[in-house]
C-alpha atoms as a PDB file:
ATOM      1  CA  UNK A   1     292.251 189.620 135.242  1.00  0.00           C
ATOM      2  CA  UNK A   2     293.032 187.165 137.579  1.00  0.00           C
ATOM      3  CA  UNK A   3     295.958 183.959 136.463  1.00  0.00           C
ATOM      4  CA  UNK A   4     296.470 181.591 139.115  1.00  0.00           C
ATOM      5  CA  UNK A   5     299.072 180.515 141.090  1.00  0.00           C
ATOM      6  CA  UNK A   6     300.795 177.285 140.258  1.00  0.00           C
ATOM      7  CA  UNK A   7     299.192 175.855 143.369  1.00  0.00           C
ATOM      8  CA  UNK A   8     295.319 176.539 141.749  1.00  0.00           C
ATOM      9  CA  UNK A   9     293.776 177.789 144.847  1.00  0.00           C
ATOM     10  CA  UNK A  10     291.669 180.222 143.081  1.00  0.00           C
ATOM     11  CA  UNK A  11     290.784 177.222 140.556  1.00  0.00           C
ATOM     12  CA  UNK A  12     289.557 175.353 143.017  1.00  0.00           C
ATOM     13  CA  UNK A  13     287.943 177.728 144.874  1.00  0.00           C
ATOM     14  CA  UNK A  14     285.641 179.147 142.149  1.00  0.00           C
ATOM     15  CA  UNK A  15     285.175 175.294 141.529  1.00  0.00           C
ATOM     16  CA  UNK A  16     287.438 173.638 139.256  1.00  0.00           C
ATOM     17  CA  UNK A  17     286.849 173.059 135.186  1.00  0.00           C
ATOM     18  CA  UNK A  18     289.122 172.493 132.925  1.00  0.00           C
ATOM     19  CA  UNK A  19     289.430 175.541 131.216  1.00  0.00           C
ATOM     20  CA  UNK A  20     286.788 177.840 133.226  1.00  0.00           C
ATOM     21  CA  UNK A  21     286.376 181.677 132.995  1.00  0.00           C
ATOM     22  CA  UNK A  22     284.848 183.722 135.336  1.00  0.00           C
ATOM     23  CA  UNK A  23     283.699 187.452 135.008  1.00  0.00           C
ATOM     24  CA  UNK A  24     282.968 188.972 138.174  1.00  0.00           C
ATOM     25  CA  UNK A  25     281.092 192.113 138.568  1.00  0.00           C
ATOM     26  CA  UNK A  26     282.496 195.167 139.943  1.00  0.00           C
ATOM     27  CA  UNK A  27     281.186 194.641 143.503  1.00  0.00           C
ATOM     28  CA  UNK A  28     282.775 190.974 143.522  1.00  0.00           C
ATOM     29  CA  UNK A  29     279.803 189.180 143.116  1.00  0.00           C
ATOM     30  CA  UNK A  30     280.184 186.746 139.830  1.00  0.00           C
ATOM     31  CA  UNK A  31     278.472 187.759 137.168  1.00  0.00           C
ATOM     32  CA  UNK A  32     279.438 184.819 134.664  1.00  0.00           C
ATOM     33  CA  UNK A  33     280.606 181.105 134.660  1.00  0.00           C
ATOM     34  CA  UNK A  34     281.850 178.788 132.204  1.00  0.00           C
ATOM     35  CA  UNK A  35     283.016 175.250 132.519  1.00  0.00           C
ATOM     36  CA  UNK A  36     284.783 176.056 129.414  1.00  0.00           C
ATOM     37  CA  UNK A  37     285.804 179.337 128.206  1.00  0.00           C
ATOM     38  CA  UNK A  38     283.208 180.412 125.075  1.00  0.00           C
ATOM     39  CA  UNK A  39     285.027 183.673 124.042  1.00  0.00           C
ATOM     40  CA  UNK A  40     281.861 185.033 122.112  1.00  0.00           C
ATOM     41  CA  UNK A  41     279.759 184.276 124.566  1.00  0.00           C
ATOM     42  CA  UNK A  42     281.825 185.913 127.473  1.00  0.00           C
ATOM     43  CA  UNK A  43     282.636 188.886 125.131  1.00  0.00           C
ATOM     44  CA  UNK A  44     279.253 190.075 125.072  1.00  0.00           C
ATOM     45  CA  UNK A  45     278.963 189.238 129.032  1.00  0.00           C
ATOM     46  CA  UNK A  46     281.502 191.890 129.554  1.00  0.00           C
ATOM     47  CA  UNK A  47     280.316 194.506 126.796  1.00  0.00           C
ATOM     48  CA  UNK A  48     276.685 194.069 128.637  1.00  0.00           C
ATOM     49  CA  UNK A  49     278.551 194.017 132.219  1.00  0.00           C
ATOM     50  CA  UNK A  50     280.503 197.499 131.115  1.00  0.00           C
ATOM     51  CA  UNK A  51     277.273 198.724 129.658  1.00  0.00           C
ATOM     52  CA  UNK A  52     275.226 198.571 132.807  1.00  0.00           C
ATOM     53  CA  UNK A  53     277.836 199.440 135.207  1.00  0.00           C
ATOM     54  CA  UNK A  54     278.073 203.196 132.969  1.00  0.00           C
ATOM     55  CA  UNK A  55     274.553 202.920 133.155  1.00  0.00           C
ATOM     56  CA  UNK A  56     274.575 202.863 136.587  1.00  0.00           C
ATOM     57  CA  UNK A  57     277.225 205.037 136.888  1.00  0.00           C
ATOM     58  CA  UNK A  58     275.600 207.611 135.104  1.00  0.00           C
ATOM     59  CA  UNK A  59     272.163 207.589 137.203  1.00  0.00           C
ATOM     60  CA  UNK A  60     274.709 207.829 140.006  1.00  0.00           C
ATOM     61  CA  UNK A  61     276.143 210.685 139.044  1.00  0.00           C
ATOM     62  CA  UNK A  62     273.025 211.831 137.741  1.00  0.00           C
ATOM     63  CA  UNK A  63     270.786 211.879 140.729  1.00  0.00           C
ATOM     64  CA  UNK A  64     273.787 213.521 142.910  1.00  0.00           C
ATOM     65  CA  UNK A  65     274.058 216.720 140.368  1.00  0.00           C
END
């Protein structure tokens, strides 16, 4: 979780909304953006994100046993 500084830097820099979330993939790459924060809609963003990074994970670990 990232909460800005009082300054907004990171709000502007991820290009300003008024109330925008962001969910960025593991690797730092984003992997969702709202203009305006839809919980519902970014809850199952991050159950899919967490489901295919232990997907991933797992044929990770997989192909290295």
């Amino acid at each position: 979780m990232l909460i800005d500084a009082l300054d907004d830097r990171a709000w502007r820099a991820f290009g300003s909304a008024p109330n925008v979330a962001i969910l960025v993939h593991p690797d730092g790459r984003i992997a969702v953006k709202q203009g305006w924060f839809q919980s519902k809609e970014m809850s199952r963003a991050i159950t899919a994100l967490l489901k295919n990074s232990l997907i991933s994970a797992d044929y990770r670990i997989s192909r290295h046993e």
